[in-house]
Each structure stands twice: as structure tokens, then as C-alpha cells.
N, C-alpha and C. Protein backbone atom coordinates (compact mmCIF):
# COMPACT_ATOMS: atom_id res chain seq x y z
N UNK A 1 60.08 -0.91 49.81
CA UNK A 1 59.18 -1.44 50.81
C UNK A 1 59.73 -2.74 51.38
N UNK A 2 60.57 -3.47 50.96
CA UNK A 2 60.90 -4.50 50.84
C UNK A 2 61.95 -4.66 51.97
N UNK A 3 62.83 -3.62 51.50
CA UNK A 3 63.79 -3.38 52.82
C UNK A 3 63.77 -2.38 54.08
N UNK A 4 62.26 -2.36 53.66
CA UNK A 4 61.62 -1.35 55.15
C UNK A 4 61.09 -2.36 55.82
N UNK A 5 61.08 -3.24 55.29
CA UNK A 5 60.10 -4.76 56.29
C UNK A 5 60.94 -5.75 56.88
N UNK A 6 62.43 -5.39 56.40
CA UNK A 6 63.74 -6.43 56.96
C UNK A 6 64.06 -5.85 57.98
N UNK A 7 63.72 -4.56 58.80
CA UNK A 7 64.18 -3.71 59.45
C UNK A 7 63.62 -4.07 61.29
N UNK A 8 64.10 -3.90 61.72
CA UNK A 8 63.47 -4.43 62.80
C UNK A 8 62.31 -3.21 63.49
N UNK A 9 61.28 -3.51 63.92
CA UNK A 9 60.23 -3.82 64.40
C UNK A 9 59.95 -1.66 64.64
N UNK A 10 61.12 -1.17 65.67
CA UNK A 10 61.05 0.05 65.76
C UNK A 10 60.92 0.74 64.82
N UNK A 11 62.13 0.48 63.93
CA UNK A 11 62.93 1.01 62.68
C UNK A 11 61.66 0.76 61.59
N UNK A 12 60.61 0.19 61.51
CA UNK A 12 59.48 -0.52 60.59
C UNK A 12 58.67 1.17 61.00
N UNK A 13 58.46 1.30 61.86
CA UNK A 13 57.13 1.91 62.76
C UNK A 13 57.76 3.16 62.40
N UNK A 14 58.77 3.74 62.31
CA UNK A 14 59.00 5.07 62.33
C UNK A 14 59.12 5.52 60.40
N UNK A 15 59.98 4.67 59.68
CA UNK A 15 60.25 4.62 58.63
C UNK A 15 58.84 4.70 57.66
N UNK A 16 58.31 3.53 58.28
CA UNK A 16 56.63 3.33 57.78
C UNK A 16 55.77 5.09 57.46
N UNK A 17 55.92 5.48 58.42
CA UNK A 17 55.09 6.70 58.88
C UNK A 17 55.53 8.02 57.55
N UNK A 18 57.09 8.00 57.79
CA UNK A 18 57.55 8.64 56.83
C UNK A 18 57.61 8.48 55.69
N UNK A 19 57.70 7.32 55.30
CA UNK A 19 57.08 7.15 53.53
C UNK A 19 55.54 7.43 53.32
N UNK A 20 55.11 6.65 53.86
CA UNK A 20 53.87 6.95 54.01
C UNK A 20 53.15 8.57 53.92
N UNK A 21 53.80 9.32 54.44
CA UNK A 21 53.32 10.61 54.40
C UNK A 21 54.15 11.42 53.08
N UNK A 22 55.03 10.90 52.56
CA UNK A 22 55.68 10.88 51.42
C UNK A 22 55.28 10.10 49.95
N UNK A 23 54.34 9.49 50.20
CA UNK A 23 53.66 8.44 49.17
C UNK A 23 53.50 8.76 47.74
N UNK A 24 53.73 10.37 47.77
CA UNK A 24 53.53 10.71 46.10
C UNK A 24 53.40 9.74 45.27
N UNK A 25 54.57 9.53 45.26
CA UNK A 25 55.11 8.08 44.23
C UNK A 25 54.39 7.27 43.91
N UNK A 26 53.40 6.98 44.74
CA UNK A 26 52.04 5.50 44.56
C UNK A 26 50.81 6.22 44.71
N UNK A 27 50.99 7.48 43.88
CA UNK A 27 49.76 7.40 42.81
C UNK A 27 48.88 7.17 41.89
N UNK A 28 48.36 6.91 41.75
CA UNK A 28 47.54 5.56 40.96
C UNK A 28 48.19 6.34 39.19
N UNK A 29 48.29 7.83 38.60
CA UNK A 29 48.63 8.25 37.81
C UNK A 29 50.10 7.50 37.98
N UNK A 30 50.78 7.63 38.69
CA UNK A 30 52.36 7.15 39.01
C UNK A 30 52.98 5.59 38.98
N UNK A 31 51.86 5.26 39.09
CA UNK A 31 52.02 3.46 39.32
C UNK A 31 51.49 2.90 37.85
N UNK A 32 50.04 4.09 37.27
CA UNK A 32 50.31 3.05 35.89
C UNK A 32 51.04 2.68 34.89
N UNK A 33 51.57 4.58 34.29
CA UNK A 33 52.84 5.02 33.69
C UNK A 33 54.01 3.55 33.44
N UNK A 34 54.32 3.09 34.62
CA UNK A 34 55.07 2.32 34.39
C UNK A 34 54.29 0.72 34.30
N UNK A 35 53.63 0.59 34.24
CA UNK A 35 52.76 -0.36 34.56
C UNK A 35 52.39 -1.26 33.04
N UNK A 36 52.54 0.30 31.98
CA UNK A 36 51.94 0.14 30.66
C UNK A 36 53.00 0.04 29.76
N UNK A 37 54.37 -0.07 30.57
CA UNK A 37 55.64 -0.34 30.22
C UNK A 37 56.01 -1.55 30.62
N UNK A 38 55.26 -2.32 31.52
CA UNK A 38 55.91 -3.31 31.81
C UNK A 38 56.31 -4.24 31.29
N UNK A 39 56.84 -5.29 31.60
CA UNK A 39 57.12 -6.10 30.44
C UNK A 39 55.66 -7.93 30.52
N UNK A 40 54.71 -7.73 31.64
CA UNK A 40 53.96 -8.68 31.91
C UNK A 40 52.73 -7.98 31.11
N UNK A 41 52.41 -8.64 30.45
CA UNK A 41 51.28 -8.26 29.26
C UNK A 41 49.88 -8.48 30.31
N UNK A 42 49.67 -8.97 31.22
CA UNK A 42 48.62 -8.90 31.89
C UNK A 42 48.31 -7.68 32.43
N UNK A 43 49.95 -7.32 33.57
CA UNK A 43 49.46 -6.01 33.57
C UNK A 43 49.80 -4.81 33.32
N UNK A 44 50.40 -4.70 31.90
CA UNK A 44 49.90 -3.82 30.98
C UNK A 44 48.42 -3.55 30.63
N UNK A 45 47.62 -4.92 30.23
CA UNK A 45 46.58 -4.73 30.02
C UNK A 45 45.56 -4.59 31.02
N UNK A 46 46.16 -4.81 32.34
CA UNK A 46 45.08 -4.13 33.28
C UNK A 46 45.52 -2.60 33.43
N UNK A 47 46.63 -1.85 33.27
CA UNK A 47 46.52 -0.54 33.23
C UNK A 47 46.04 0.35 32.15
N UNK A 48 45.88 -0.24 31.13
CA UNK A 48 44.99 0.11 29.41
C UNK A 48 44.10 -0.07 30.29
N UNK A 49 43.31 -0.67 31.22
CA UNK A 49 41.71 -1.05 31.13
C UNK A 49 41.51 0.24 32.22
N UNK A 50 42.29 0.30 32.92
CA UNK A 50 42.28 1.48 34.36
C UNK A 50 42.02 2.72 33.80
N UNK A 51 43.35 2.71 32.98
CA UNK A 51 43.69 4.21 32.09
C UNK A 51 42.27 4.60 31.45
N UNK A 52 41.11 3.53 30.30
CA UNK A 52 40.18 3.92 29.67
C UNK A 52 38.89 4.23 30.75
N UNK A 53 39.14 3.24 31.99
CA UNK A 53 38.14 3.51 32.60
C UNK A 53 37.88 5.36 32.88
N UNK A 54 39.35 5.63 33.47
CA UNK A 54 39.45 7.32 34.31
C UNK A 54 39.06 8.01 33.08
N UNK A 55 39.48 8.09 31.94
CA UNK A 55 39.11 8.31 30.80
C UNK A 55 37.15 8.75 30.39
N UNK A 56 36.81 7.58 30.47
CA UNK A 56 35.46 7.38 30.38
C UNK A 56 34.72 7.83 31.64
N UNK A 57 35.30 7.79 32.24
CA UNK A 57 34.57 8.41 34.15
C UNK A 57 34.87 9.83 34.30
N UNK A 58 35.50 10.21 33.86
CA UNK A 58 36.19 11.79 34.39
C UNK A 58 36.08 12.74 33.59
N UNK A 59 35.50 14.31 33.39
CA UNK A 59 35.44 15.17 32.68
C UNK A 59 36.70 15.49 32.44
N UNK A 60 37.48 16.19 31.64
CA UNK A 60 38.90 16.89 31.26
C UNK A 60 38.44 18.13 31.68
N UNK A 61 39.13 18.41 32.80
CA UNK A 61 39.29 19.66 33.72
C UNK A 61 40.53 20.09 33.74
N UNK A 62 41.09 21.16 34.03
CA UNK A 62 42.66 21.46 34.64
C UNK A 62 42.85 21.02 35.46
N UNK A 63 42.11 21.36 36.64
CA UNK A 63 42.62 20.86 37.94
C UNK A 63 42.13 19.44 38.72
N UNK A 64 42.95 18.67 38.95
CA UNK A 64 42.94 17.28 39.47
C UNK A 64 42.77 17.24 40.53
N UNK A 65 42.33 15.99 41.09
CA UNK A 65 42.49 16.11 42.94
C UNK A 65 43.71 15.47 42.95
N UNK A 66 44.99 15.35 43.32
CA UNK A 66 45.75 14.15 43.83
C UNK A 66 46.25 14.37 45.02
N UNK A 67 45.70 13.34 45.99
CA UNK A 67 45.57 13.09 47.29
C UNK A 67 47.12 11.63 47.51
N UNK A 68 47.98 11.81 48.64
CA UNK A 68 48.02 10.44 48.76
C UNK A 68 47.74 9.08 49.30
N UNK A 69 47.86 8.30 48.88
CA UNK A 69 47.58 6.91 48.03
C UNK A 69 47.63 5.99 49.74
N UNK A 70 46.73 5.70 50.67
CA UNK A 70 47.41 4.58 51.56
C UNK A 70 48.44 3.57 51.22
N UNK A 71 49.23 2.83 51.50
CA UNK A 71 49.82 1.96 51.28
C UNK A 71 49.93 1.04 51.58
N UNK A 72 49.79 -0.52 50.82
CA UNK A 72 49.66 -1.54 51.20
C UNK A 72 51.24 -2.06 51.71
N UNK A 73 51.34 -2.33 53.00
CA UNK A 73 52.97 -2.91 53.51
C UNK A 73 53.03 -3.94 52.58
N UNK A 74 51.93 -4.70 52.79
CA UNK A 74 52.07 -6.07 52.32
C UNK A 74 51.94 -6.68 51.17
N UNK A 75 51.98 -5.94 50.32
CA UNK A 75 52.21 -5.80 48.70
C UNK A 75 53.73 -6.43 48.28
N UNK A 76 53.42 -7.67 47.15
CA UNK A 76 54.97 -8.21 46.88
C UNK A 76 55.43 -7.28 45.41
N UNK A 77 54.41 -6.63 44.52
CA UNK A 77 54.50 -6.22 43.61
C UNK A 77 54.32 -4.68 44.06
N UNK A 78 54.64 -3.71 42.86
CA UNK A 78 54.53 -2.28 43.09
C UNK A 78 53.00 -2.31 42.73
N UNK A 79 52.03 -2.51 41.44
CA UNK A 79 51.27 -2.42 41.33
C UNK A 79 50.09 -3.10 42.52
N UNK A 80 50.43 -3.71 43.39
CA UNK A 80 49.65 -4.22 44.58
C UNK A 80 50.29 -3.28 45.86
N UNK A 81 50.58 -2.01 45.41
CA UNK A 81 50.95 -1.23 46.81
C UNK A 81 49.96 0.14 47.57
N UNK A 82 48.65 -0.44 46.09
CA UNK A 82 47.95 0.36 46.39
C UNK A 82 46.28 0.30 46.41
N UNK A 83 45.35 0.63 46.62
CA UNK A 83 43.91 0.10 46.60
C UNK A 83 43.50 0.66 45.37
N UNK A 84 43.21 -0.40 44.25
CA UNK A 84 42.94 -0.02 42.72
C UNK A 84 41.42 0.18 42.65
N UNK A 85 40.47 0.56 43.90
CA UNK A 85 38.90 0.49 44.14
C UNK A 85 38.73 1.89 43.94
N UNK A 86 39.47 2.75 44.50
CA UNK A 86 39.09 4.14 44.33
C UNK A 86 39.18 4.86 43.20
N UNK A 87 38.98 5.94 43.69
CA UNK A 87 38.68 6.62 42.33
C UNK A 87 40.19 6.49 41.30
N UNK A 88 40.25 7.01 39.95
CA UNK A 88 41.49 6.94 39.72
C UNK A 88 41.62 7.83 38.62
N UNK A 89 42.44 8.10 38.13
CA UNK A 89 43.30 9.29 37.02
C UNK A 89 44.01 8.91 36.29
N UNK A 90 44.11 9.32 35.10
CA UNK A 90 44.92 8.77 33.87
C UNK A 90 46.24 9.50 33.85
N UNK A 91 47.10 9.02 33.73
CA UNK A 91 48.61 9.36 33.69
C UNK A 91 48.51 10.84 32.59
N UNK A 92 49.06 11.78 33.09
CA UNK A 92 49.57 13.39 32.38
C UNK A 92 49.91 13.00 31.26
């Protein structure tokens, strides 16, 4: 994201669109995974708190919804690349 924003202005607008519609990757399941690896104990422990929430909120079904994820441009971190308000899912 970082070096999609050094890009000039066209090159932003077209690139943007295409990740964006590619977003898999910043799924809230996808973003905690590593999140609970990290090495900042804060937020590790905000993805333990995420993880128990989906946990405690969600029946164990087979089938999941996973939709993708808007994306925040303006996010300096990976875990701020995405809106942590919605609904959410515990990592597979």
C-alpha cells in the first residue's frame, strides 16, 4: 500500500481499484492470523480479544460469508487497513 501511494496520482487511481477488488488478503480472518504472531503484545492481544469475540458471536457452521474487506489507503499499519466494526470471523 505504501508504494501504491508513492505513485503518481493516475497510477494511484487505477492500481487502487485493482487491489481493491483483489482484497482477499485483508480479511479480517487474514489480518488476524498474523496479528497473533506479532511481535507487539498489544496487538496480539487485541486479536485474542477479536478472535474470542467471533467465537462467542458466531454459531460453528460450515459455510462462512467472506466478502471483501474495503480498504483503508490511509492505514500506516496492516492491522489499520481495515474497518475492525464489522462483523468478523475467527481465523480457519
Amino acid at each position: 500500500m505504501q508504494l501504491i501511494k508513492a505513485q503518481p496520482d493516475d497510477l494511484q487511481k487505477v492500481t487502487k481499484e485493482v487491489v481493491q477488488i483483489n482484497a482477499y488478503f485483508a480479511h479480517s480472518e487474514n489480518v488476524l492470523a498474523p496479528m497473533v504472531m506479532d511481535g507487539d503484545g498489544e496487538g496480539r492481544g487485541r486479536a485474542v480479544d477479536v478472535i474470542l469475540a467471533a467465537r462467542g458471536r458466531q454459531p460453528h457452521h460450515p459455510l462462512r460469508r467472506f466478502s471483501v474487506p474495503q480498504l483503508n489507503w490511509e492505514a500506516d499499519a496492516y492491522p489499520e487497513m481495515i474497518n475492525w466494526e464489522g462483523p468478523m470471523t475467527e481465523p480457519p
